[in-house]
PDBML (XML) file of the C-alpha atoms, coordinates in Angstrom:
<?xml version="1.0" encoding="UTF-8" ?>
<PDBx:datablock datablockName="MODEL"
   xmlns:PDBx="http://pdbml.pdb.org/schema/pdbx-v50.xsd"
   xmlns:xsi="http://www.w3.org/2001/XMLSchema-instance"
   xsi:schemaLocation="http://pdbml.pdb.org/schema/pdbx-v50.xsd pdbx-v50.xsd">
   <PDBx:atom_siteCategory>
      <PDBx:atom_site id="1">
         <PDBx:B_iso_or_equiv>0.00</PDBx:B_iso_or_equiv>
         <PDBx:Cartn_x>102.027</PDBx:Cartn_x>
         <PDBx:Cartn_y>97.524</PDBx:Cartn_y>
         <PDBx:Cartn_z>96.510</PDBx:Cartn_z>
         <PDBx:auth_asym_id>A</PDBx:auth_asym_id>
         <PDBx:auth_atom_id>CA</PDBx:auth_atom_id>
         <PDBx:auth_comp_id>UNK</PDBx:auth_comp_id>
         <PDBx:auth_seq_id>1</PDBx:auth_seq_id>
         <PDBx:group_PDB>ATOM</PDBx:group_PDB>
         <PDBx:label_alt_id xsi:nil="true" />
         <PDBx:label_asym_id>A</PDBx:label_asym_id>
         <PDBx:label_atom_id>CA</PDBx:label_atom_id>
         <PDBx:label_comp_id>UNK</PDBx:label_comp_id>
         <PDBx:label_entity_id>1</PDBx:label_entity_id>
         <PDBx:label_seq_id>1</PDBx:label_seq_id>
         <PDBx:occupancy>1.00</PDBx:occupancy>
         <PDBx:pdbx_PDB_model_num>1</PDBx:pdbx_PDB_model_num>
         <PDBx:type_symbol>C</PDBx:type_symbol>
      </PDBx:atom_site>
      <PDBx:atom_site id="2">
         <PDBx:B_iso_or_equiv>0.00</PDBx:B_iso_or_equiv>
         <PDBx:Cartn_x>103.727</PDBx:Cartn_x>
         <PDBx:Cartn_y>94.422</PDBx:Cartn_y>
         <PDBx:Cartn_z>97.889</PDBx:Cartn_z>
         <PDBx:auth_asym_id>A</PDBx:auth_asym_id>
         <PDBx:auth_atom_id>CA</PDBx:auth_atom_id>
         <PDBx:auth_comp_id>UNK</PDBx:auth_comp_id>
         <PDBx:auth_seq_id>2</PDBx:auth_seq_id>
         <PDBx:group_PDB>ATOM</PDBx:group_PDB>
         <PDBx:label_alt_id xsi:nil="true" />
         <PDBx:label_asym_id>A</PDBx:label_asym_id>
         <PDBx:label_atom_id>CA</PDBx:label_atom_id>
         <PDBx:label_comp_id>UNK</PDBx:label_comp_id>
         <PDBx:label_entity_id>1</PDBx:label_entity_id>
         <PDBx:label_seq_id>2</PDBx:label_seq_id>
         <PDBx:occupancy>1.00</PDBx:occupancy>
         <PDBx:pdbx_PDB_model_num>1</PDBx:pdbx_PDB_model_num>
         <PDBx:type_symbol>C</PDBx:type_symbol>
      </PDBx:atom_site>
      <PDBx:atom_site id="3">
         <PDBx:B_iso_or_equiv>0.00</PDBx:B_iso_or_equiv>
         <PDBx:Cartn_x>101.673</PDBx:Cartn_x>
         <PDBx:Cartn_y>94.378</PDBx:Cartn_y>
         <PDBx:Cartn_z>101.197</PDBx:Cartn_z>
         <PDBx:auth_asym_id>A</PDBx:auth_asym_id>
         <PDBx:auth_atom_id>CA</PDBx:auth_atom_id>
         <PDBx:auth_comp_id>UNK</PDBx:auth_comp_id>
         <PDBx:auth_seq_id>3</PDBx:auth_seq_id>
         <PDBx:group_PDB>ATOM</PDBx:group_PDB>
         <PDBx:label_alt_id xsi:nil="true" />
         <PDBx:label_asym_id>A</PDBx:label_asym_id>
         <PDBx:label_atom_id>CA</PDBx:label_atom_id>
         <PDBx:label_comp_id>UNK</PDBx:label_comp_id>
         <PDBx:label_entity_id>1</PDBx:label_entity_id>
         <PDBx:label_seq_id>3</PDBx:label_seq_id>
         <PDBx:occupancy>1.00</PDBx:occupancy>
         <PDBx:pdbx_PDB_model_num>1</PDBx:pdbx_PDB_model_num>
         <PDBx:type_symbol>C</PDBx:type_symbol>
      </PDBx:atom_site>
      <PDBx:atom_site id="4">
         <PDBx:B_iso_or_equiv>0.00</PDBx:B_iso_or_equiv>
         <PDBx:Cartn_x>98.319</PDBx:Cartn_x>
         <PDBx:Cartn_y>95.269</PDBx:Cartn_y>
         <PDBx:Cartn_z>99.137</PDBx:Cartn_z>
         <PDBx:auth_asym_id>A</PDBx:auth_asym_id>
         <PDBx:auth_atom_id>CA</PDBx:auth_atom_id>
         <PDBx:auth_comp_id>UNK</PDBx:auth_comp_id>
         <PDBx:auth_seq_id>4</PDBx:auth_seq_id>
         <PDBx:group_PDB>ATOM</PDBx:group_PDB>
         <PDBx:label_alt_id xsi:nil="true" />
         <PDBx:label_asym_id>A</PDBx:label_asym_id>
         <PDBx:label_atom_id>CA</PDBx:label_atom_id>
         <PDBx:label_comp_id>UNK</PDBx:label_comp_id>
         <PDBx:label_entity_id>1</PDBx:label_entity_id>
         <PDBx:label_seq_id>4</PDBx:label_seq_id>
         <PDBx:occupancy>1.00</PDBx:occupancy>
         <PDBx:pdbx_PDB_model_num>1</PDBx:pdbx_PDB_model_num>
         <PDBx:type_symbol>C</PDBx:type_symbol>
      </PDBx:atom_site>
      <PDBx:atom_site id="5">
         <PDBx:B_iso_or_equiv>0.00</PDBx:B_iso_or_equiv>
         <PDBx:Cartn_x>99.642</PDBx:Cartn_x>
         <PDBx:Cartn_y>92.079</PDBx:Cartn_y>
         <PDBx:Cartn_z>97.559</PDBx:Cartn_z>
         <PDBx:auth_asym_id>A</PDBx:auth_asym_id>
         <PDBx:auth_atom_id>CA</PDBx:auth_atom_id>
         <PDBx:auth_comp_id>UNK</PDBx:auth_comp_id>
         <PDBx:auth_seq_id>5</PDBx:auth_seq_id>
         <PDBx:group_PDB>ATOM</PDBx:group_PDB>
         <PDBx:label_alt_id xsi:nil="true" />
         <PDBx:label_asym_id>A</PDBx:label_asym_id>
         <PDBx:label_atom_id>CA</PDBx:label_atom_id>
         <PDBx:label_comp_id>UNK</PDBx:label_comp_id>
         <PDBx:label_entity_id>1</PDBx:label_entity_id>
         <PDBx:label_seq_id>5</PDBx:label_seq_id>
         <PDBx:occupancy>1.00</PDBx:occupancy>
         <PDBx:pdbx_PDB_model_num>1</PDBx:pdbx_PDB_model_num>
         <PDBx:type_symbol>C</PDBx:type_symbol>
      </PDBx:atom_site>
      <PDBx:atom_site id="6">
         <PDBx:B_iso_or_equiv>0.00</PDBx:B_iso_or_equiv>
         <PDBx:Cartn_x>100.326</PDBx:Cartn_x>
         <PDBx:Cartn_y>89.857</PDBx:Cartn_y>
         <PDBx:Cartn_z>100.011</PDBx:Cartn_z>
         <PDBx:auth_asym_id>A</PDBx:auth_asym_id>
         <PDBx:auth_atom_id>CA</PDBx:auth_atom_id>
         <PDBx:auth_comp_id>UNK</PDBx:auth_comp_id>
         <PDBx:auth_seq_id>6</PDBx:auth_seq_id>
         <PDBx:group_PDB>ATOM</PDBx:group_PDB>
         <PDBx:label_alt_id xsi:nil="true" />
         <PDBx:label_asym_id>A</PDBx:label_asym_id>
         <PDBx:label_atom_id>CA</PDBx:label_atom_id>
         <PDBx:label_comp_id>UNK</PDBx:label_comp_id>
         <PDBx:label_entity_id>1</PDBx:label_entity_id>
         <PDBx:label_seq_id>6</PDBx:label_seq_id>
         <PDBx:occupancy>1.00</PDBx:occupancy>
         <PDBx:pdbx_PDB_model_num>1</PDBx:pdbx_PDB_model_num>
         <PDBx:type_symbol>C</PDBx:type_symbol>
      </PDBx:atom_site>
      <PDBx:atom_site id="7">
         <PDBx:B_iso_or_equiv>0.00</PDBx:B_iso_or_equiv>
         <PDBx:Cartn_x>97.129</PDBx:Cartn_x>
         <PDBx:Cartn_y>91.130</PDBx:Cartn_y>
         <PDBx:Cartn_z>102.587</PDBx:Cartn_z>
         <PDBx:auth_asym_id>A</PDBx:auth_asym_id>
         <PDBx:auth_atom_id>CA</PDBx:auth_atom_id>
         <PDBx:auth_comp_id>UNK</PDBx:auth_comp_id>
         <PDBx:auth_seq_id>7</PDBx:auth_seq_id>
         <PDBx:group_PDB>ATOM</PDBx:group_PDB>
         <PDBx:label_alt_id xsi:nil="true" />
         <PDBx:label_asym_id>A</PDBx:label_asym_id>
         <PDBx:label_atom_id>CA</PDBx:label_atom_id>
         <PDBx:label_comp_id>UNK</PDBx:label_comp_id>
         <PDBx:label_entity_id>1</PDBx:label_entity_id>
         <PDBx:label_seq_id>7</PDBx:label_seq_id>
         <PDBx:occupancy>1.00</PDBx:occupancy>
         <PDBx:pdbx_PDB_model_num>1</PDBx:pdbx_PDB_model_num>
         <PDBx:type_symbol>C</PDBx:type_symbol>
      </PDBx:atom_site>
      <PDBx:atom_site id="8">
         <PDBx:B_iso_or_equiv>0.00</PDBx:B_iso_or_equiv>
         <PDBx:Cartn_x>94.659</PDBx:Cartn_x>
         <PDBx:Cartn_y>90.725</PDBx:Cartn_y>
         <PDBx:Cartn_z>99.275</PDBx:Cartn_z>
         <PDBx:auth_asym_id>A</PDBx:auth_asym_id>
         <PDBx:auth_atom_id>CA</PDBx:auth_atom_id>
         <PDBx:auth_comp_id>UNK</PDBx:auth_comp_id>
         <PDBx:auth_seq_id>8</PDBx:auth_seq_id>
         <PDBx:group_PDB>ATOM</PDBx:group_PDB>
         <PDBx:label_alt_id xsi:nil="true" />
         <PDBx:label_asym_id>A</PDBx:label_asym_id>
         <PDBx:label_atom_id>CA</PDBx:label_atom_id>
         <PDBx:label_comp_id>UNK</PDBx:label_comp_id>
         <PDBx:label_entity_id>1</PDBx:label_entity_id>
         <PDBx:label_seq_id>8</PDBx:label_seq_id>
         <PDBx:occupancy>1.00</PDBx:occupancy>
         <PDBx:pdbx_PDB_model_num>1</PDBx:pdbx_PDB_model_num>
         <PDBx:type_symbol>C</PDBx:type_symbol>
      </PDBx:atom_site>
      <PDBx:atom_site id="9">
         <PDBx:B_iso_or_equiv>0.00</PDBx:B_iso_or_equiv>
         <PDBx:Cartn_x>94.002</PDBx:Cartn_x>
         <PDBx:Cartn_y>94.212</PDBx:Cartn_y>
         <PDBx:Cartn_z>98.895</PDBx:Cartn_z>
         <PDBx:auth_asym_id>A</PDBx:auth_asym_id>
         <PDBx:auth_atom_id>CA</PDBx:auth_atom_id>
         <PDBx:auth_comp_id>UNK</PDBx:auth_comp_id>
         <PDBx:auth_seq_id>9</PDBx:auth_seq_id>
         <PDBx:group_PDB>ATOM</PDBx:group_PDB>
         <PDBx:label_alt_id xsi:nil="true" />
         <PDBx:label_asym_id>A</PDBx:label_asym_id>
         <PDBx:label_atom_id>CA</PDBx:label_atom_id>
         <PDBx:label_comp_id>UNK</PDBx:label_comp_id>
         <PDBx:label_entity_id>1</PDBx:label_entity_id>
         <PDBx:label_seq_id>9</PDBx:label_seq_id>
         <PDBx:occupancy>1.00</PDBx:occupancy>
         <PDBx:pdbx_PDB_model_num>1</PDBx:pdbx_PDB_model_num>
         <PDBx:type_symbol>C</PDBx:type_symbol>
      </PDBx:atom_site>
      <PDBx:atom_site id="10">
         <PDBx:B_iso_or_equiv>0.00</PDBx:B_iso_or_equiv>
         <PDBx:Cartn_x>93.592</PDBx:Cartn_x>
         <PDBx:Cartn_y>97.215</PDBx:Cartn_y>
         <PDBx:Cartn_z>97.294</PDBx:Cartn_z>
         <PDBx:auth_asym_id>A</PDBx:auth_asym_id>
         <PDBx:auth_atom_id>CA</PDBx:auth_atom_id>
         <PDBx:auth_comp_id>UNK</PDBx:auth_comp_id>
         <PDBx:auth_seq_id>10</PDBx:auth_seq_id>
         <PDBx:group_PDB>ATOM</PDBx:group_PDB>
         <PDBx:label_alt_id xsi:nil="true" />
         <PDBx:label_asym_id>A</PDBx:label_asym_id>
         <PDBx:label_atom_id>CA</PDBx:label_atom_id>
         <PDBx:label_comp_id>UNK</PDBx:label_comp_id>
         <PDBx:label_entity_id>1</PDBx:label_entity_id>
         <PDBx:label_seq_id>10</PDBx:label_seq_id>
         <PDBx:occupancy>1.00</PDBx:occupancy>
         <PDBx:pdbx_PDB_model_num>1</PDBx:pdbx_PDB_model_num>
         <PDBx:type_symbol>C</PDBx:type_symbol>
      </PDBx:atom_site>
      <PDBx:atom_site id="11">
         <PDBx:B_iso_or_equiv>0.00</PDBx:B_iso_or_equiv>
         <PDBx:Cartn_x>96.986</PDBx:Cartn_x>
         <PDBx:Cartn_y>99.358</PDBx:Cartn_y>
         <PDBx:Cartn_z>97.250</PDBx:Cartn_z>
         <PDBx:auth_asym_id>A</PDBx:auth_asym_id>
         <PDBx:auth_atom_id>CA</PDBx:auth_atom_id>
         <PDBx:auth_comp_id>UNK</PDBx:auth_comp_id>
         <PDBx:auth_seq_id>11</PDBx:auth_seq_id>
         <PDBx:group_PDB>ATOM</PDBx:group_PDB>
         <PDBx:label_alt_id xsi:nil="true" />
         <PDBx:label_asym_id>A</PDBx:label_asym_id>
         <PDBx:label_atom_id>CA</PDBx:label_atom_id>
         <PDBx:label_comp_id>UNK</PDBx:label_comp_id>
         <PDBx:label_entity_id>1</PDBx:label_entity_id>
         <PDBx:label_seq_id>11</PDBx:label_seq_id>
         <PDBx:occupancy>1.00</PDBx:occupancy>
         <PDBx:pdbx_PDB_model_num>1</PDBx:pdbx_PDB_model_num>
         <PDBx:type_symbol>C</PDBx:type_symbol>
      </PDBx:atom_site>
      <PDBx:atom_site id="12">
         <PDBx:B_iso_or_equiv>0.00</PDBx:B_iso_or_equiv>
         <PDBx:Cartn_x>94.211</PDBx:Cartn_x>
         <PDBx:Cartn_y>102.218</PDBx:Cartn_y>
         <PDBx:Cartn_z>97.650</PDBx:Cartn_z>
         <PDBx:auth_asym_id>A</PDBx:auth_asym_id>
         <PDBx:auth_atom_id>CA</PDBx:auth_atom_id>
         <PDBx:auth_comp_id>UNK</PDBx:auth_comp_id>
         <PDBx:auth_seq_id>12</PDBx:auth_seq_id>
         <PDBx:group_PDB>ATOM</PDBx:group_PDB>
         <PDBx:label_alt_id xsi:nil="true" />
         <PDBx:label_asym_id>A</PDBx:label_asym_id>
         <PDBx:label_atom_id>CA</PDBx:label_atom_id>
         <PDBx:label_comp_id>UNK</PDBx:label_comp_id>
         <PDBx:label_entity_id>1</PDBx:label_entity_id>
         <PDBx:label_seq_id>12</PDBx:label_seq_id>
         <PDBx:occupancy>1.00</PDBx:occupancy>
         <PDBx:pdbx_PDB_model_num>1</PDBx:pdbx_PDB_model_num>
         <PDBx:type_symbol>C</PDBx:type_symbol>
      </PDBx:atom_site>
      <PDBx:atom_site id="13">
         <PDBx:B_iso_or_equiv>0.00</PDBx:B_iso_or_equiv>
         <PDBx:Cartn_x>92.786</PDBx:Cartn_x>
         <PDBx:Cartn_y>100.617</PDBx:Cartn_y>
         <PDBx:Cartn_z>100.513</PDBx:Cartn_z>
         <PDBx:auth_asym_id>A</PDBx:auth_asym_id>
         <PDBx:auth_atom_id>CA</PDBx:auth_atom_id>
         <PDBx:auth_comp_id>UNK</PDBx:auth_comp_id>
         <PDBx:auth_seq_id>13</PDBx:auth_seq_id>
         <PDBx:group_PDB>ATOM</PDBx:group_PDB>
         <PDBx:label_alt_id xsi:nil="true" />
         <PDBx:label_asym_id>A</PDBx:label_asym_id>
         <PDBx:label_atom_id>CA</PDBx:label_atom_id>
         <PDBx:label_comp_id>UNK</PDBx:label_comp_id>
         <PDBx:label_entity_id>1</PDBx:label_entity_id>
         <PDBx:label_seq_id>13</PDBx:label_seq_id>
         <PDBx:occupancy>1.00</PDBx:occupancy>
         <PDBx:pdbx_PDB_model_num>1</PDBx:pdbx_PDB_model_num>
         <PDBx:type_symbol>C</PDBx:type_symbol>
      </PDBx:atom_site>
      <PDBx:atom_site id="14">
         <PDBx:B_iso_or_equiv>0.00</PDBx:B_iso_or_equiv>
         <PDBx:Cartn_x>96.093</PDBx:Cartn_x>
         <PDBx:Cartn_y>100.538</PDBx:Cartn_y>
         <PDBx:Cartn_z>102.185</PDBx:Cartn_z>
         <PDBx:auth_asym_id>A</PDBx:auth_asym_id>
         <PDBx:auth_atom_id>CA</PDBx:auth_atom_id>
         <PDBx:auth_comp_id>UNK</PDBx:auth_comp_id>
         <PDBx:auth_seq_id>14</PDBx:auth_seq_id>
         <PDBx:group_PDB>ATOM</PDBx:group_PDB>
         <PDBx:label_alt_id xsi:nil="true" />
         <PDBx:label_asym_id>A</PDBx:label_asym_id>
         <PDBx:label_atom_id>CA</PDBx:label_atom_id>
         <PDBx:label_comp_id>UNK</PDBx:label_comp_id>
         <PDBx:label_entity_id>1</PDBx:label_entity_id>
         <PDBx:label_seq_id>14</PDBx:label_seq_id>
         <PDBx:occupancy>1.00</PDBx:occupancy>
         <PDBx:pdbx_PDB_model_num>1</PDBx:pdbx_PDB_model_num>
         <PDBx:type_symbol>C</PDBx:type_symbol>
      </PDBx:atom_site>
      <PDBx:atom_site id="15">
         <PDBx:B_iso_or_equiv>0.00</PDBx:B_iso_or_equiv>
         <PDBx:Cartn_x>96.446</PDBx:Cartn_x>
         <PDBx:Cartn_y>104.317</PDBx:Cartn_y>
         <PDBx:Cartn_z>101.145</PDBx:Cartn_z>
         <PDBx:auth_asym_id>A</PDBx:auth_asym_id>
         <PDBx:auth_atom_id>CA</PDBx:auth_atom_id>
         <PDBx:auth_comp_id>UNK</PDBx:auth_comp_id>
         <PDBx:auth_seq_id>15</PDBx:auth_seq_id>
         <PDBx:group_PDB>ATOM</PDBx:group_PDB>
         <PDBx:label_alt_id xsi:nil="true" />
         <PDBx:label_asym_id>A</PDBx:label_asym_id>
         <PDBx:label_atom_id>CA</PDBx:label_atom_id>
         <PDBx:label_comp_id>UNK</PDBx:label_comp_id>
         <PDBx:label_entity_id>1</PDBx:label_entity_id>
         <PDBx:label_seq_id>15</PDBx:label_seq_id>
         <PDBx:occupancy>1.00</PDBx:occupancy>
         <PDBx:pdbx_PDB_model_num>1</PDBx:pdbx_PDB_model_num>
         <PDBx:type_symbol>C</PDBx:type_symbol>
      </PDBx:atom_site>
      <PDBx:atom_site id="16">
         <PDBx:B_iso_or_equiv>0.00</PDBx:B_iso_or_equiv>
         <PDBx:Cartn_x>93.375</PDBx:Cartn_x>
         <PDBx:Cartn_y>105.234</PDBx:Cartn_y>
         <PDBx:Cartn_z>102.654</PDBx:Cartn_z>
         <PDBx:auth_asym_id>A</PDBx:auth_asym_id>
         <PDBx:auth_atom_id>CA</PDBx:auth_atom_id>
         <PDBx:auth_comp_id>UNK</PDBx:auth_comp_id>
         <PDBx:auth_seq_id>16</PDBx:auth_seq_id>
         <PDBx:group_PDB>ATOM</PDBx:group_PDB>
         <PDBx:label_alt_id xsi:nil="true" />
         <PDBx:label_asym_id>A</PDBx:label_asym_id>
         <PDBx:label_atom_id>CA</PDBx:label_atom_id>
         <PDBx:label_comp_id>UNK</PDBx:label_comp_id>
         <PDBx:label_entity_id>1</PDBx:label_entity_id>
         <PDBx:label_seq_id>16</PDBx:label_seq_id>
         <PDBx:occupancy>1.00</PDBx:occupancy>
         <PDBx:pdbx_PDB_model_num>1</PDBx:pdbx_PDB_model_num>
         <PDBx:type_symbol>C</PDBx:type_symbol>
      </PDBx:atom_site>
      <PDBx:atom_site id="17">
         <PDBx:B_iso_or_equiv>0.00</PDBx:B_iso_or_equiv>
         <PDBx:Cartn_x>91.602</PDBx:Cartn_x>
         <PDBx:Cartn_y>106.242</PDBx:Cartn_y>
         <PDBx:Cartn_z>99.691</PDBx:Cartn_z>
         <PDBx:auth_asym_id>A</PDBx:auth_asym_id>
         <PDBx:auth_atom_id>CA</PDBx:auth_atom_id>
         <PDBx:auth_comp_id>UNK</PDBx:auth_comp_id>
         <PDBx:auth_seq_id>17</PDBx:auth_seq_id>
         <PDBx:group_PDB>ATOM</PDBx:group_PDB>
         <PDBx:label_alt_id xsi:nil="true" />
         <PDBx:label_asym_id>A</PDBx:label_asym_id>
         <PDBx:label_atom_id>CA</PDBx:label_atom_id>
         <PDBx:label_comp_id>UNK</PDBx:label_comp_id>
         <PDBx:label_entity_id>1</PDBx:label_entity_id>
         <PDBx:label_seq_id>17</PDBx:label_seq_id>
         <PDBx:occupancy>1.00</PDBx:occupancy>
         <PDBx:pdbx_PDB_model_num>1</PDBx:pdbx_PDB_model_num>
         <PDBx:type_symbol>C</PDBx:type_symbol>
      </PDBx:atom_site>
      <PDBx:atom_site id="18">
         <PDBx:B_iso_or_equiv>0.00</PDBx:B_iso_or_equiv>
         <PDBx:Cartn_x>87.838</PDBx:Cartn_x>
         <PDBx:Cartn_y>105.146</PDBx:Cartn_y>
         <PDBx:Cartn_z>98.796</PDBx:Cartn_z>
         <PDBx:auth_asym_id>A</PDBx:auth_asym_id>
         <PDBx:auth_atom_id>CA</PDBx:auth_atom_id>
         <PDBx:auth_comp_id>UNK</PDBx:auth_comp_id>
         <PDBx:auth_seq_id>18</PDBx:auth_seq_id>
         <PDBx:group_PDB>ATOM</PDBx:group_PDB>
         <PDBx:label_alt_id xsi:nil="true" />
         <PDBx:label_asym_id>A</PDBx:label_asym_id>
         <PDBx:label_atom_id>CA</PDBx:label_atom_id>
         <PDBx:label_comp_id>UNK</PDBx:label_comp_id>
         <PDBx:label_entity_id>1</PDBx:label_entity_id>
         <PDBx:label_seq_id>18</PDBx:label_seq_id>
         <PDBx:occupancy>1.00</PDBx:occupancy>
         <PDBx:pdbx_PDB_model_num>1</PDBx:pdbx_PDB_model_num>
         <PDBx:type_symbol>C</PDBx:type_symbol>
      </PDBx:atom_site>
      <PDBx:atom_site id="19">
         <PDBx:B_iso_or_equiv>0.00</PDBx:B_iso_or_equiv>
         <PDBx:Cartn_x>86.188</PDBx:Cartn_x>
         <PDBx:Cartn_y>102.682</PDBx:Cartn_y>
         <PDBx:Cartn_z>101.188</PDBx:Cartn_z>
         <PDBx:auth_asym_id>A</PDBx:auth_asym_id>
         <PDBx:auth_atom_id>CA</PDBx:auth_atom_id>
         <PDBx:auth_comp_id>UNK</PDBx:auth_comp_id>
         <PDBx:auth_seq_id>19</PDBx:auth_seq_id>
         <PDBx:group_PDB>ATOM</PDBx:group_PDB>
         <PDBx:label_alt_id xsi:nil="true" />
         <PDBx:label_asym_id>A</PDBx:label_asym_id>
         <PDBx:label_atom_id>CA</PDBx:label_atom_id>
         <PDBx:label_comp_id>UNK</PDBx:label_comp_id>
         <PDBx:label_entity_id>1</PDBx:label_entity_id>
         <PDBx:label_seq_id>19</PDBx:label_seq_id>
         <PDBx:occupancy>1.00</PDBx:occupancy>
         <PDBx:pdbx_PDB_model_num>1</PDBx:pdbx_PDB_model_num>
         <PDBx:type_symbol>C</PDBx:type_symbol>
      </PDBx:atom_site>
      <PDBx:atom_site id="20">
         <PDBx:B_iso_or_equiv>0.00</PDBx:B_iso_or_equiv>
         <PDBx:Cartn_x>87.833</PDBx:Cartn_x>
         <PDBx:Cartn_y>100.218</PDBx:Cartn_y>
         <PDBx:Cartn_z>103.823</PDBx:Cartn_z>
         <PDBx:auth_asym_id>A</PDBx:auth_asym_id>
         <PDBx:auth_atom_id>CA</PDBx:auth_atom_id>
         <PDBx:auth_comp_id>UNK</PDBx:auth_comp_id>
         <PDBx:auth_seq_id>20</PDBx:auth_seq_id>
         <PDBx:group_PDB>ATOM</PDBx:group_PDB>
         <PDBx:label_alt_id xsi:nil="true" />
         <PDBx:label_asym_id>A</PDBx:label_asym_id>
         <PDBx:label_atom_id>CA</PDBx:label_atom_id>
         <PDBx:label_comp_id>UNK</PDBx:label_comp_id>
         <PDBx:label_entity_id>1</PDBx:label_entity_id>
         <PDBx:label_seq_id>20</PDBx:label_seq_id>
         <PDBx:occupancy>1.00</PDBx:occupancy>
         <PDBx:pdbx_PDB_model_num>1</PDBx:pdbx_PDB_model_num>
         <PDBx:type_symbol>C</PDBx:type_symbol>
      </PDBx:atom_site>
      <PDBx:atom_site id="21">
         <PDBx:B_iso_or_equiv>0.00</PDBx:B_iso_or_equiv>
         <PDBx:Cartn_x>86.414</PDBx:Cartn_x>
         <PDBx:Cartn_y>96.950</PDBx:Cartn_y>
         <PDBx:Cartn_z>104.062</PDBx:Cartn_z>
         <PDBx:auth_asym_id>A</PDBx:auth_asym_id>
         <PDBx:auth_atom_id>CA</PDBx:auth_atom_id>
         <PDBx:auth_comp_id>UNK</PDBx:auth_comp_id>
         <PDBx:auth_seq_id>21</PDBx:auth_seq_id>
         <PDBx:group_PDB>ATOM</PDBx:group_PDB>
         <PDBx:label_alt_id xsi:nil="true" />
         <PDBx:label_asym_id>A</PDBx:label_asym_id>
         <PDBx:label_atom_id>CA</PDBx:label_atom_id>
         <PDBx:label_comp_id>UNK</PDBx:label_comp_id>
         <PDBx:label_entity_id>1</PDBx:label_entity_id>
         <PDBx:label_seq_id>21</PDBx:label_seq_id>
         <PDBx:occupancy>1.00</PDBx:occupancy>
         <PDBx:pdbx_PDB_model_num>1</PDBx:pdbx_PDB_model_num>
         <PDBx:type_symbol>C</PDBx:type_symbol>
      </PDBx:atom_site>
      <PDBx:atom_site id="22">
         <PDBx:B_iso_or_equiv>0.00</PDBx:B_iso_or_equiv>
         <PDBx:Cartn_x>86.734</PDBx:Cartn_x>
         <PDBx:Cartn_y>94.142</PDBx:Cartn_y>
         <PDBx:Cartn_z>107.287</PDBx:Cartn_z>
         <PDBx:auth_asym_id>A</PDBx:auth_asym_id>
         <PDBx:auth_atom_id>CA</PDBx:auth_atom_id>
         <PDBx:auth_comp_id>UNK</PDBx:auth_comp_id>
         <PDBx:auth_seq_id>22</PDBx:auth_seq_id>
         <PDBx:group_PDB>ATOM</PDBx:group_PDB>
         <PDBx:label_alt_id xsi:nil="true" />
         <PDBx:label_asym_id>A</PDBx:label_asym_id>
         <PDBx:label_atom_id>CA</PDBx:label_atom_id>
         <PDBx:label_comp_id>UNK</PDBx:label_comp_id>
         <PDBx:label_entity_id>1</PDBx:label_entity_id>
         <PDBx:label_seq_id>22</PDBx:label_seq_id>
         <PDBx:occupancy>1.00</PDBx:occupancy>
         <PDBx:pdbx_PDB_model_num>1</PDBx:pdbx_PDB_model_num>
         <PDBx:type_symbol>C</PDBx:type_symbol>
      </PDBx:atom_site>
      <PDBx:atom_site id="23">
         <PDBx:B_iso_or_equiv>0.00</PDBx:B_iso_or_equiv>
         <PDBx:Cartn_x>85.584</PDBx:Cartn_x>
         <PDBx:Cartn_y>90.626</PDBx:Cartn_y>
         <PDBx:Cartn_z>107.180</PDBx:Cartn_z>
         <PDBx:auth_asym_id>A</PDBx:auth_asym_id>
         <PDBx:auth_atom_id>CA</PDBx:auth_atom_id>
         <PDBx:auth_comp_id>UNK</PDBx:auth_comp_id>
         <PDBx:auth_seq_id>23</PDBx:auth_seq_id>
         <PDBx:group_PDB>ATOM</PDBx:group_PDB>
         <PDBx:label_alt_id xsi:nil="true" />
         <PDBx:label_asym_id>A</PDBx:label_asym_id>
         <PDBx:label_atom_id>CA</PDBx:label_atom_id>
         <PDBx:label_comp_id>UNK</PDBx:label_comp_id>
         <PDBx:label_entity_id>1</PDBx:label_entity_id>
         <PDBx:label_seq_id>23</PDBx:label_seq_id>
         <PDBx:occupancy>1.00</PDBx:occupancy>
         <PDBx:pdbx_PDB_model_num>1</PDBx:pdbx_PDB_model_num>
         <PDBx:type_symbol>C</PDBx:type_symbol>
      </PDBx:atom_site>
      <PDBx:atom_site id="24">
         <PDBx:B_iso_or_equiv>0.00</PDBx:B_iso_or_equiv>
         <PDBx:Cartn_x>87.022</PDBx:Cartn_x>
         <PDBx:Cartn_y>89.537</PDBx:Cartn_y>
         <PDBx:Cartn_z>110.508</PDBx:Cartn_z>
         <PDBx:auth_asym_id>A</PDBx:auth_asym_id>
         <PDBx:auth_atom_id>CA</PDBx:auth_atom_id>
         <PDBx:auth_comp_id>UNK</PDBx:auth_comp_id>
         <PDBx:auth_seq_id>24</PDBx:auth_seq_id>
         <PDBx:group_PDB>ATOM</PDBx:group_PDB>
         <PDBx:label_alt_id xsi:nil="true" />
         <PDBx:label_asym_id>A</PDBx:label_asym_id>
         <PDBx:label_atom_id>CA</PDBx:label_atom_id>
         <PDBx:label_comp_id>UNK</PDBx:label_comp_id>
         <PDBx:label_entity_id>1</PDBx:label_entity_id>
         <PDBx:label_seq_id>24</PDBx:label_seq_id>
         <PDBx:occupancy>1.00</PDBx:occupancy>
         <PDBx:pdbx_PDB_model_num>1</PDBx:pdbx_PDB_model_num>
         <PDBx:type_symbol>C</PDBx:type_symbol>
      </PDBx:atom_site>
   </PDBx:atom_siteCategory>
</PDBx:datablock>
């Protein structure tokens, strides 16, 4: 939860769950 935090992302995103998004 701290690194969804601190990257600006989803916790579920970081979990692998539902869609990843890149903007770089």
């Amino acid at each position: 939860k701290r690194l969804a935090e601190l990257l600006k992302i989803s916790p579920l995103s970081l979990l692998g769950i539902g869609v990843e998004y890149y903007n770089r």
